[in-house]
C-alpha atoms as a PDB file:
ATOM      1  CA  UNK A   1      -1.582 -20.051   4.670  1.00  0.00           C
ATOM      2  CA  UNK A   2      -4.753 -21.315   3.453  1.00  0.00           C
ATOM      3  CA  UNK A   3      -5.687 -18.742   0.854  1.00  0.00           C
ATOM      4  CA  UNK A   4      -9.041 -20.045   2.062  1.00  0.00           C
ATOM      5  CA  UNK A   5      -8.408 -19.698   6.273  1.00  0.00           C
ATOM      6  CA  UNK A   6     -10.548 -16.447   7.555  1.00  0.00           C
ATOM      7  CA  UNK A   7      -8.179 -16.106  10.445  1.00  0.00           C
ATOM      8  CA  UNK A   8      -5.021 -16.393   8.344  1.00  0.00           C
ATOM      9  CA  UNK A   9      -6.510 -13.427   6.509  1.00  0.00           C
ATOM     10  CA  UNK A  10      -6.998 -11.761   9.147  1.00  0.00           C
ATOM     11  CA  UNK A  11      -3.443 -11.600  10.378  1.00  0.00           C
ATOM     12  CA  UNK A  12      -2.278 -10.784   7.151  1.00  0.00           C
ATOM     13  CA  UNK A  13      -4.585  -8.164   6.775  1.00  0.00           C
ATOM     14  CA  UNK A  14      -3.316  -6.864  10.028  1.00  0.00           C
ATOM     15  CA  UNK A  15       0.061  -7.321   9.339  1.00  0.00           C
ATOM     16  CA  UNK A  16      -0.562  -5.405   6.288  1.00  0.00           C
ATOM     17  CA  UNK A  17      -1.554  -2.566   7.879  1.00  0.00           C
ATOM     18  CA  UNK A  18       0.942  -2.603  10.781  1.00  0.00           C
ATOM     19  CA  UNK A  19       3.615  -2.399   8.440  1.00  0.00           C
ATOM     20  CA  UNK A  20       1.810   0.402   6.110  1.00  0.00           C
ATOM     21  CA  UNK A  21       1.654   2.446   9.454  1.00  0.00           C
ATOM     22  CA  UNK A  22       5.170   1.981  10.407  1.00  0.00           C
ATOM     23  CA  UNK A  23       6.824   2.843   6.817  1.00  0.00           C
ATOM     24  CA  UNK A  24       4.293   5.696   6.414  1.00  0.00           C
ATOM     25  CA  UNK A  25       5.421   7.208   9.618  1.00  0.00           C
ATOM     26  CA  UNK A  26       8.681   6.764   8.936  1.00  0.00           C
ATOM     27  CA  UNK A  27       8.439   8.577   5.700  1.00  0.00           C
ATOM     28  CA  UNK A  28       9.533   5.427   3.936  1.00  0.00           C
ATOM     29  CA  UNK A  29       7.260   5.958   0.618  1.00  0.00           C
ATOM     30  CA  UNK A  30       9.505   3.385  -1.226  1.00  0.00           C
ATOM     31  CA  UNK A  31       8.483   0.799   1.458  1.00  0.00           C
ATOM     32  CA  UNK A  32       5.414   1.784   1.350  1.00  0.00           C
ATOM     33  CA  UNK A  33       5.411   1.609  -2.629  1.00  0.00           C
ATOM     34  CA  UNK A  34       6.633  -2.100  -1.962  1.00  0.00           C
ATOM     35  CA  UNK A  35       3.727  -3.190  -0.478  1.00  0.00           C
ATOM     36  CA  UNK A  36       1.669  -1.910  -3.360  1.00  0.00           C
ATOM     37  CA  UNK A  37       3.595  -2.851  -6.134  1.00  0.00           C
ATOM     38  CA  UNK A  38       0.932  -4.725  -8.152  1.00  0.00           C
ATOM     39  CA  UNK A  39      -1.955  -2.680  -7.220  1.00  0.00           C
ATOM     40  CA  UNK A  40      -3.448   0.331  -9.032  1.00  0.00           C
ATOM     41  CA  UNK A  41      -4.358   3.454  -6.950  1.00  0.00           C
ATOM     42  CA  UNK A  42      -7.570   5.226  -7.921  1.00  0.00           C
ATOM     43  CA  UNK A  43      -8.884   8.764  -7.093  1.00  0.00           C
ATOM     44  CA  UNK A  44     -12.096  10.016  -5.762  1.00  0.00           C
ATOM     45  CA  UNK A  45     -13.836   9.604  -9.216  1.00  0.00           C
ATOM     46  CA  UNK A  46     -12.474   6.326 -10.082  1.00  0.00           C
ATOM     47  CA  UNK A  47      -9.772   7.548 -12.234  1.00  0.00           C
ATOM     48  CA  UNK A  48      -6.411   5.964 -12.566  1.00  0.00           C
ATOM     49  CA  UNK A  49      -3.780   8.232 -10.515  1.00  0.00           C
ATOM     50  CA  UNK A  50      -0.851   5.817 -10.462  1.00  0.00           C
ATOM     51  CA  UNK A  51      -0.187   2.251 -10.815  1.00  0.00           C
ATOM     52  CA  UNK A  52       3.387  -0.140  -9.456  1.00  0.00           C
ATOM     53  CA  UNK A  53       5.929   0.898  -7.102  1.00  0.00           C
ATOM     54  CA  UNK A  54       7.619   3.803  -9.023  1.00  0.00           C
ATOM     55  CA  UNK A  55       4.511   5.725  -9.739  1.00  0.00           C
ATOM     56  CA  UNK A  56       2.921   4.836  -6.634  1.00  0.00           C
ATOM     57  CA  UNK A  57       5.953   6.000  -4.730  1.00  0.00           C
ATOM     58  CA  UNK A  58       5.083   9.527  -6.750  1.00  0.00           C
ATOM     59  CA  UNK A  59       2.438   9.823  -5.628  1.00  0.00           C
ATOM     60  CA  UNK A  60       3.416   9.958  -2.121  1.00  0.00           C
ATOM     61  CA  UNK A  61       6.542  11.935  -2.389  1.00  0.00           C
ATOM     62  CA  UNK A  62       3.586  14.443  -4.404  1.00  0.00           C
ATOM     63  CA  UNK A  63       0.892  14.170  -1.685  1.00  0.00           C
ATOM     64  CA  UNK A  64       2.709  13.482   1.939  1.00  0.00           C
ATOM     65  CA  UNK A  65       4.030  16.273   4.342  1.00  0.00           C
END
């Protein structure tokens, strides 16, 4: 894809999502860590909660009933 193409974005975007909906529904937090590996989750206030698949993974396991 070019990084570049709007409607390539858009189906990755999508695809993004899809698959965040079906892991989180499945209760798969380390798939759903996976697809955030390299980002950085931030709380309400801007402050650094968690950051990579393990601790982002945490913070599921933590937060999701």
């Amino acid at each position: 894809m070019d990084s570049l193409d709007p409607a390539g974005a858009r189906v990755s975007i999508e695809n993004l999502m899809f698959t965040y909906a079906e892991r989180i529904d499945g209760g798969d937090f380390a798939g759903v860590a996976a697809l955030f590996a390299k980002a950085r989750m931030l709380g309400p206030d801007g402050e650094l909660q968690g950051e990579g698949a393990e601790q982002i993974e945490a913070i599921y396991d933590r937060s999701t009933k």
